[in-house]
PDB file of N, CA and C in Angstrom:
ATOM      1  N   UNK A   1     107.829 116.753 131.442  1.00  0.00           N
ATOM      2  CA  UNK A   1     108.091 115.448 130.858  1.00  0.00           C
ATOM      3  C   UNK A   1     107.568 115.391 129.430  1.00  0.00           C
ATOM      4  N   UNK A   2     106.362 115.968 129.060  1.00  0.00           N
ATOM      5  CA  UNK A   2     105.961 116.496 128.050  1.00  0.00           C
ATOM      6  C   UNK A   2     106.813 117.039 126.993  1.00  0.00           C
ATOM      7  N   UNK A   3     107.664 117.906 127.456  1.00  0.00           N
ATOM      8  CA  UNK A   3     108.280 118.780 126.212  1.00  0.00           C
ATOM      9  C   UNK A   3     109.487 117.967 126.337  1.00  0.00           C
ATOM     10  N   UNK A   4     110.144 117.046 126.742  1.00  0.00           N
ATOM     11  CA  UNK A   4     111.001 116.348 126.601  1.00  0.00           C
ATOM     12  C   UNK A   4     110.806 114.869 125.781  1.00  0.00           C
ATOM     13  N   UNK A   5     109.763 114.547 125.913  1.00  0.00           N
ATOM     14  CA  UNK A   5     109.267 113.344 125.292  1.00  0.00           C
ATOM     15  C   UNK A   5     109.223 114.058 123.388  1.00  0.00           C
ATOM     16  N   UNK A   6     108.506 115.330 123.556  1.00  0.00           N
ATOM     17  CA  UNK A   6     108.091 116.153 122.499  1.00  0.00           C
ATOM     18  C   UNK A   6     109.772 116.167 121.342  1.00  0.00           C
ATOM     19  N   UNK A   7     110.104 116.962 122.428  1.00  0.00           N
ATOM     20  CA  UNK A   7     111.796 117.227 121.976  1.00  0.00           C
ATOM     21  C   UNK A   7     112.406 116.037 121.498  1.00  0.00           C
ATOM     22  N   UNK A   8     112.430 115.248 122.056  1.00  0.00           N
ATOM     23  CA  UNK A   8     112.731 113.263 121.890  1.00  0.00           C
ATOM     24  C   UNK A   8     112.360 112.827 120.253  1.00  0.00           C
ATOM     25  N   UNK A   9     111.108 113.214 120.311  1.00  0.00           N
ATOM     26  CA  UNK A   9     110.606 112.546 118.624  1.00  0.00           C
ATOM     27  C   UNK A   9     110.905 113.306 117.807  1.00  0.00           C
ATOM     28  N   UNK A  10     111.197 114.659 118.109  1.00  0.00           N
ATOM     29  CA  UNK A  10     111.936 116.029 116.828  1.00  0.00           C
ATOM     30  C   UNK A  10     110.558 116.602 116.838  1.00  0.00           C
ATOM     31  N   UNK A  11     109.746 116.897 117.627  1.00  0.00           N
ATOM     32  CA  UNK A  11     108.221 117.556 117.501  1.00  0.00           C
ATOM     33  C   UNK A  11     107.528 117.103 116.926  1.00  0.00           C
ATOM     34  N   UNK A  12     107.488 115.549 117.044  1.00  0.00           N
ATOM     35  CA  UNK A  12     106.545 114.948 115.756  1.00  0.00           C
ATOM     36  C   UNK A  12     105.083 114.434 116.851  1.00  0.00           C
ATOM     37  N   UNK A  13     104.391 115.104 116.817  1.00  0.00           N
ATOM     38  CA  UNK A  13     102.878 115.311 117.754  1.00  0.00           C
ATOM     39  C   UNK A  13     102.854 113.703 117.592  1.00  0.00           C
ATOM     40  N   UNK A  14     102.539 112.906 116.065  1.00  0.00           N
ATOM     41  CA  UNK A  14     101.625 112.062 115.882  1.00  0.00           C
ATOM     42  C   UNK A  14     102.490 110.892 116.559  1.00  0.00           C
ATOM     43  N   UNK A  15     103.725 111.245 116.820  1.00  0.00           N
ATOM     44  CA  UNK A  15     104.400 109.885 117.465  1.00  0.00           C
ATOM     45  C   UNK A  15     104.147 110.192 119.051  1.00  0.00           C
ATOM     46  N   UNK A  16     104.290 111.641 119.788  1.00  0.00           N
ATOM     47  CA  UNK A  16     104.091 111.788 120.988  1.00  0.00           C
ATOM     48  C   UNK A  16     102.343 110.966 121.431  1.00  0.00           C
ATOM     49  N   UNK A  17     101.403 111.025 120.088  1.00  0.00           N
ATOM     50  CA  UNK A  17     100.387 110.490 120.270  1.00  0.00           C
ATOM     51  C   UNK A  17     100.022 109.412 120.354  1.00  0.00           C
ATOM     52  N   UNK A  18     100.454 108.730 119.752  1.00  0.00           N
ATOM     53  CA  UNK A  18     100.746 107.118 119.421  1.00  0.00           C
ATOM     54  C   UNK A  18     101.087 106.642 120.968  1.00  0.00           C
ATOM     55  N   UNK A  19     102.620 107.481 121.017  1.00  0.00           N
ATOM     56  CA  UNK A  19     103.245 106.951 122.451  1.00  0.00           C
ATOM     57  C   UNK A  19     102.757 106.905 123.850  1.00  0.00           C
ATOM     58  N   UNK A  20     101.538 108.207 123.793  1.00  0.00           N
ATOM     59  CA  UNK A  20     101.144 108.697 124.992  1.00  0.00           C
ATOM     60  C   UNK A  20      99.418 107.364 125.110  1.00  0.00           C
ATOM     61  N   UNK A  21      98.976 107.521 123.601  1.00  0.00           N
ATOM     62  CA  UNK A  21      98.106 105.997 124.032  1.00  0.00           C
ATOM     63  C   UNK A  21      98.378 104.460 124.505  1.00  0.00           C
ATOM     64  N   UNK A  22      99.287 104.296 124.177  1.00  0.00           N
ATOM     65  CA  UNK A  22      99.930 102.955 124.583  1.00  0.00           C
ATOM     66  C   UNK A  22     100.516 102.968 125.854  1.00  0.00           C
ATOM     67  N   UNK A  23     101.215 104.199 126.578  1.00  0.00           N
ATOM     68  CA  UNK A  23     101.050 104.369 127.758  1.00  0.00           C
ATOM     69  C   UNK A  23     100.199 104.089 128.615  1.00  0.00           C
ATOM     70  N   UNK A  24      98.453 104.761 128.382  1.00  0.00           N
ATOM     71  CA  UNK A  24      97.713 104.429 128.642  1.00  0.00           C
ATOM     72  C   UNK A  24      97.002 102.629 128.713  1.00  0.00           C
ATOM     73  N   UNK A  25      97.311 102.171 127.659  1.00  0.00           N
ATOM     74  CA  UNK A  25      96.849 100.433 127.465  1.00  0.00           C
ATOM     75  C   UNK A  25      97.646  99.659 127.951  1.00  0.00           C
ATOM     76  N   UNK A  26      99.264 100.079 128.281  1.00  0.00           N
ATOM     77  CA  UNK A  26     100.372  99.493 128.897  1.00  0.00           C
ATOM     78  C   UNK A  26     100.041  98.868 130.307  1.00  0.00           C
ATOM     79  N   UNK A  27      99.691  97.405 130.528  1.00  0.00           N
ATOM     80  CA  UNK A  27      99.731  97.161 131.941  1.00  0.00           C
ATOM     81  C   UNK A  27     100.963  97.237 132.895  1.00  0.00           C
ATOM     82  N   UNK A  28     102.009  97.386 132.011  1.00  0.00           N
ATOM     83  CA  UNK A  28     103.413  97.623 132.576  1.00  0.00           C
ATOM     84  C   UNK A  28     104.048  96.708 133.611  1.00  0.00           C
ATOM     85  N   UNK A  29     104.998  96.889 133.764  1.00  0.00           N
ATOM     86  CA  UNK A  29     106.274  95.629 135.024  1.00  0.00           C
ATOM     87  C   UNK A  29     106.946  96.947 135.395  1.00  0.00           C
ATOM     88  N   UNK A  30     107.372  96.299 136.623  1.00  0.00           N
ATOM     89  CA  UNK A  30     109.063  96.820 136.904  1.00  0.00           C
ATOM     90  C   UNK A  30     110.183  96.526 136.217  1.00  0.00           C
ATOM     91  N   UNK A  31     110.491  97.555 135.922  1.00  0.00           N
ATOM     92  CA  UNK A  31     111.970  96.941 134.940  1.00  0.00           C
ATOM     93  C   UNK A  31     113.384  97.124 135.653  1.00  0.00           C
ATOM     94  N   UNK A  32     114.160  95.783 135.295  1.00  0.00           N
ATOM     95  CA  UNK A  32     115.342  95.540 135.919  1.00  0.00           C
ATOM     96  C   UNK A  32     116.468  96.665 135.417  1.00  0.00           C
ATOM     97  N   UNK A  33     117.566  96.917 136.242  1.00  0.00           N
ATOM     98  CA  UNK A  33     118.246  97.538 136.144  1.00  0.00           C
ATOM     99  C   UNK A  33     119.138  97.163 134.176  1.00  0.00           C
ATOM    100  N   UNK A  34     118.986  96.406 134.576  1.00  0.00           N
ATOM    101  CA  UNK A  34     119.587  95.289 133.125  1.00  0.00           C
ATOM    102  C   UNK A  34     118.477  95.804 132.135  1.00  0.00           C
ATOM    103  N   UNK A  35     117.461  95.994 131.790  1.00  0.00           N
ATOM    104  CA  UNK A  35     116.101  96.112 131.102  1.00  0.00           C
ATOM    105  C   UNK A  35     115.935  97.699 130.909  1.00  0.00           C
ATOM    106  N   UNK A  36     116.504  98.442 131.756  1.00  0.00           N
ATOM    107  CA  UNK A  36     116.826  99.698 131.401  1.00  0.00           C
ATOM    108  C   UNK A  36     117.777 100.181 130.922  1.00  0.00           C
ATOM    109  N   UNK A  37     119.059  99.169 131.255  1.00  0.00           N
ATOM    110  CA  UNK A  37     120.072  99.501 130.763  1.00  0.00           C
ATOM    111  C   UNK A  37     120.244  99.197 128.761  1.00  0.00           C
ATOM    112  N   UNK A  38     119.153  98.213 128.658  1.00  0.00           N
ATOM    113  CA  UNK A  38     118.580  97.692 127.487  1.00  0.00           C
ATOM    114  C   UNK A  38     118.330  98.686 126.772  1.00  0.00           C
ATOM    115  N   UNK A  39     117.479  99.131 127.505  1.00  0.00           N
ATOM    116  CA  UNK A  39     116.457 100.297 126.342  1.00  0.00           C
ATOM    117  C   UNK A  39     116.907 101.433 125.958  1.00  0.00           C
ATOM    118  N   UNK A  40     117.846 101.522 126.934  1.00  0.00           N
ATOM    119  CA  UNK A  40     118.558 103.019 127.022  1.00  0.00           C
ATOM    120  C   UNK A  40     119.767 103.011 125.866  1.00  0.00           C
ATOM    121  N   UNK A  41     120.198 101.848 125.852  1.00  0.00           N
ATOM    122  CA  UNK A  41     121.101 101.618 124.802  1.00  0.00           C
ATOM    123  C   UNK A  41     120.466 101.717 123.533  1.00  0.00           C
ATOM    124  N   UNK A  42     119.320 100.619 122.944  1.00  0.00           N
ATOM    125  CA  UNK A  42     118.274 100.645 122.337  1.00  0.00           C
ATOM    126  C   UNK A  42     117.900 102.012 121.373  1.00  0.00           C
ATOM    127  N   UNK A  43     117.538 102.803 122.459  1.00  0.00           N
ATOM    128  CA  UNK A  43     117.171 104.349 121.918  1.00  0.00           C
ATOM    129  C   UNK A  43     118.111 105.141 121.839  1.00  0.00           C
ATOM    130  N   UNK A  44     119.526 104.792 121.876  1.00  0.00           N
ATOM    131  CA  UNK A  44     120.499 105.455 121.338  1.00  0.00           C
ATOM    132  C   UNK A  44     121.233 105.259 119.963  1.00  0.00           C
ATOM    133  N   UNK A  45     120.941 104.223 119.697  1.00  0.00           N
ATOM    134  CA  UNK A  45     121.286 103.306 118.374  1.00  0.00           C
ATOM    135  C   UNK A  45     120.726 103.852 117.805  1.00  0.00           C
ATOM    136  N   UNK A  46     119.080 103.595 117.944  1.00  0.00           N
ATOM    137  CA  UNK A  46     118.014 104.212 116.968  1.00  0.00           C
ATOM    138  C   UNK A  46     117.960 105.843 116.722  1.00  0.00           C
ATOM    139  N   UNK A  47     118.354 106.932 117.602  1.00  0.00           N
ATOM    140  CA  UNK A  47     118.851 108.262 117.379  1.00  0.00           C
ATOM    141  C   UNK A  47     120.211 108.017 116.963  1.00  0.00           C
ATOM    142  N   UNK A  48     121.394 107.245 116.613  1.00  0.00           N
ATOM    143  CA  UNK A  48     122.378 107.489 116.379  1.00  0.00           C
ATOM    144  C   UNK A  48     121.904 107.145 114.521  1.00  0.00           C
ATOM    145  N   UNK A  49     121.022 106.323 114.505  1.00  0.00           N
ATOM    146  CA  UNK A  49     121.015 106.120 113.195  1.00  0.00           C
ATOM    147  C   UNK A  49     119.823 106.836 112.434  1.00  0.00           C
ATOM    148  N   UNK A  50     118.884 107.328 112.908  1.00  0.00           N
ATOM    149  CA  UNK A  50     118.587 108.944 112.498  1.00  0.00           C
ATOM    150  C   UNK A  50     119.452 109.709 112.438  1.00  0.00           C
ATOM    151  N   UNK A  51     120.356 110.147 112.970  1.00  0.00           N
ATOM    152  CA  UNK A  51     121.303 110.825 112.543  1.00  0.00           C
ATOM    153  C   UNK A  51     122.315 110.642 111.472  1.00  0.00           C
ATOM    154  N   UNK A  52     122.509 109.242 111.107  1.00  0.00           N
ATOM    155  CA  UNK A  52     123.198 108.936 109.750  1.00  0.00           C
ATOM    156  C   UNK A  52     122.107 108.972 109.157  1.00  0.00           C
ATOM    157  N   UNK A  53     121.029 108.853 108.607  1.00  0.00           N
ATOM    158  CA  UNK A  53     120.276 108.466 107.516  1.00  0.00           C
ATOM    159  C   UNK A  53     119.838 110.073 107.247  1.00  0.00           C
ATOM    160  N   UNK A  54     119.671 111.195 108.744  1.00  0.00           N
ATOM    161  CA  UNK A  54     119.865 112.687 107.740  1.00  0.00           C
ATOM    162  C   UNK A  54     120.961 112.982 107.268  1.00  0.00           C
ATOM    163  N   UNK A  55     122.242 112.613 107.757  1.00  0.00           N
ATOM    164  CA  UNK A  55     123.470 113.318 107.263  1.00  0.00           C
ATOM    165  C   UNK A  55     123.499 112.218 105.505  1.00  0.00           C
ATOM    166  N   UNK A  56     123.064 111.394 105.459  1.00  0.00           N
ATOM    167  CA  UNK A  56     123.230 109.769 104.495  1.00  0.00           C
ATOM    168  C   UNK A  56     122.357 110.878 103.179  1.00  0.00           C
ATOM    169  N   UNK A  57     121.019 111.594 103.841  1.00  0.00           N
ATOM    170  CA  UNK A  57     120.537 112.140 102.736  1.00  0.00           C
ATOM    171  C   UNK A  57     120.946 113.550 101.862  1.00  0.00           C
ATOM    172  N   UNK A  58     121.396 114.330 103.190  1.00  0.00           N
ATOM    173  CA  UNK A  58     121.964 115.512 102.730  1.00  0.00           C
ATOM    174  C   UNK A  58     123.159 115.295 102.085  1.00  0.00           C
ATOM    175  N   UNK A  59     124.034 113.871 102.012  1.00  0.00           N
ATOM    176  CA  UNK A  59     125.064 113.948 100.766  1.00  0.00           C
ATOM    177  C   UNK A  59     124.803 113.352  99.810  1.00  0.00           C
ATOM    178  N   UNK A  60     123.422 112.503  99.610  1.00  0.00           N
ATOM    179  CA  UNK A  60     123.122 112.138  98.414  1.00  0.00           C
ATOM    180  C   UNK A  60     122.400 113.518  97.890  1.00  0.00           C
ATOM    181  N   UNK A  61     121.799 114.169  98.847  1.00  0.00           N
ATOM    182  CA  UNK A  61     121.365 115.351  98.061  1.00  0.00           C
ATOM    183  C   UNK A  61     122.234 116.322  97.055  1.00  0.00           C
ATOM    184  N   UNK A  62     123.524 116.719  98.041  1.00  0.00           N
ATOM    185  CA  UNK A  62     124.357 117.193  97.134  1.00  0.00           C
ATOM    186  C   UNK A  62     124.941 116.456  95.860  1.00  0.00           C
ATOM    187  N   UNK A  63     125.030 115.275  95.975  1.00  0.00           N
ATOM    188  CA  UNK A  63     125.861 114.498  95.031  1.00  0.00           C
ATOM    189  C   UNK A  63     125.067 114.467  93.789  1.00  0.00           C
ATOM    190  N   UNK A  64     123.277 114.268  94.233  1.00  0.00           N
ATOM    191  CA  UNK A  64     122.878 114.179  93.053  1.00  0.00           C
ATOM    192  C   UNK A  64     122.467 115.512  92.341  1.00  0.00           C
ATOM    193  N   UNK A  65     122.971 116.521  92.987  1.00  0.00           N
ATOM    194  CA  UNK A  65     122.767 117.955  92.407  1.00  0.00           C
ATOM    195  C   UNK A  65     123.968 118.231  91.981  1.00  0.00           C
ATOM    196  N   UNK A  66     125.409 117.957  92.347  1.00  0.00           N
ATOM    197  CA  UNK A  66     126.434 118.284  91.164  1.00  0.00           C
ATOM    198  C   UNK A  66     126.332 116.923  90.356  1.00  0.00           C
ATOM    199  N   UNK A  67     126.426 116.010  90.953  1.00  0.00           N
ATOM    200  CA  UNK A  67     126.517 115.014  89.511  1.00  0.00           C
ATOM    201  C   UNK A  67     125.498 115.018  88.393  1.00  0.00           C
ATOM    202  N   UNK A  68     124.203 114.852  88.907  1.00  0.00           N
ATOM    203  CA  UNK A  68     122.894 114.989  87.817  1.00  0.00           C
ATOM    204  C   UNK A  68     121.893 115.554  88.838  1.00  0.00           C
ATOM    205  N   UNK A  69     121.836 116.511  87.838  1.00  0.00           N
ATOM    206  CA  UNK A  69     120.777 117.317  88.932  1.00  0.00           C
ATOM    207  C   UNK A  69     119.470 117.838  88.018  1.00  0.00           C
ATOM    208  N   UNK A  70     119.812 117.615  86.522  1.00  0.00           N
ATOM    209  CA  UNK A  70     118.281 117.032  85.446  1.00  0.00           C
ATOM    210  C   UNK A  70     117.397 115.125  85.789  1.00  0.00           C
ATOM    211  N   UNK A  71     118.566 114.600  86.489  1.00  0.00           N
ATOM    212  CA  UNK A  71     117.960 113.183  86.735  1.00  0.00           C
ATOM    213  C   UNK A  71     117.313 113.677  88.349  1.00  0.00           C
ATOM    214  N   UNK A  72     118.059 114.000  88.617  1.00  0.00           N
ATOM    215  CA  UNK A  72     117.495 114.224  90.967  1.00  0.00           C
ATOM    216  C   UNK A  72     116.155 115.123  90.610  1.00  0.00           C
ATOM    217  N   UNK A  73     115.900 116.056  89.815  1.00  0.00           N
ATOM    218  CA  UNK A  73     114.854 116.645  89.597  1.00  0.00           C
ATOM    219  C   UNK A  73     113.666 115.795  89.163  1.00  0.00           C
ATOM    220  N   UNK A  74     113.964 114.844  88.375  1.00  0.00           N
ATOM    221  CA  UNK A  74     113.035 113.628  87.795  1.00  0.00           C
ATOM    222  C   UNK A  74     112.540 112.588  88.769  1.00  0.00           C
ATOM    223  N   UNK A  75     113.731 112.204  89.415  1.00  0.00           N
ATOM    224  CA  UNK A  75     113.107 111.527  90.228  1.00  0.00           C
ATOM    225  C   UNK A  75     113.664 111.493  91.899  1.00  0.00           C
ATOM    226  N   UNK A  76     113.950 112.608  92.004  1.00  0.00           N
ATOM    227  CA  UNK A  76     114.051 112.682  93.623  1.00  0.00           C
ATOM    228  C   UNK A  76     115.766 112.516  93.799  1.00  0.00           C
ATOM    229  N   UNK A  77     115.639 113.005  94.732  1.00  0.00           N
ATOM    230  CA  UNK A  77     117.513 112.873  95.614  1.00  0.00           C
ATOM    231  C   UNK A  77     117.601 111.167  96.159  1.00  0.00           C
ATOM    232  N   UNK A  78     115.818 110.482  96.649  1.00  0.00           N
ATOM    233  CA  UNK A  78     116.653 109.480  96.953  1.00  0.00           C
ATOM    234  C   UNK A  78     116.784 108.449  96.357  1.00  0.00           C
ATOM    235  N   UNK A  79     117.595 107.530  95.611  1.00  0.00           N
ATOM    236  CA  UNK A  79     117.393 106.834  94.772  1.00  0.00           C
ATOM    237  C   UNK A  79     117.340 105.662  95.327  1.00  0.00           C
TER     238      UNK A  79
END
């Protein structure tokens, strides 16, 4: 469950850490079928839109390396 949670954040320890304390402080409920069906949606949105905001950067990256790529050097790809 570990390396899936791991895999989940893209190997980012400090979020598996974060997540795995609040687990702990969580007095928690049962959640309704509806309430899972929530979240599950929820955390697909939010990975669907990590996934535009890397693909969102890798074409501003290119763009600002053929268009100006003395300005993207100055001040970054993201503007």
């Amino acid at each position: 469950a570990l390396r899936r949670l791991t895999e989940a954040v893209d190997d980012d320890d400090e979020v598996v850490r974060r997540i795995l304390e609040a687990s702990r402080r969580s007095m928690g409920t049962d959640l309704t079928e509806d309430d899972a069906a929530q979240i599950v949606s929820f955390a697909a949105t939010v990975a669907q839109l990590g996934d535009y905001k890397r693909n969102l950067v890798a074409y501003l990256r290119a763009k600002m390396a053929a268009v100006a790529p003395n300005l993207g050097a100055l001040i970054g790809d993201t503007v």
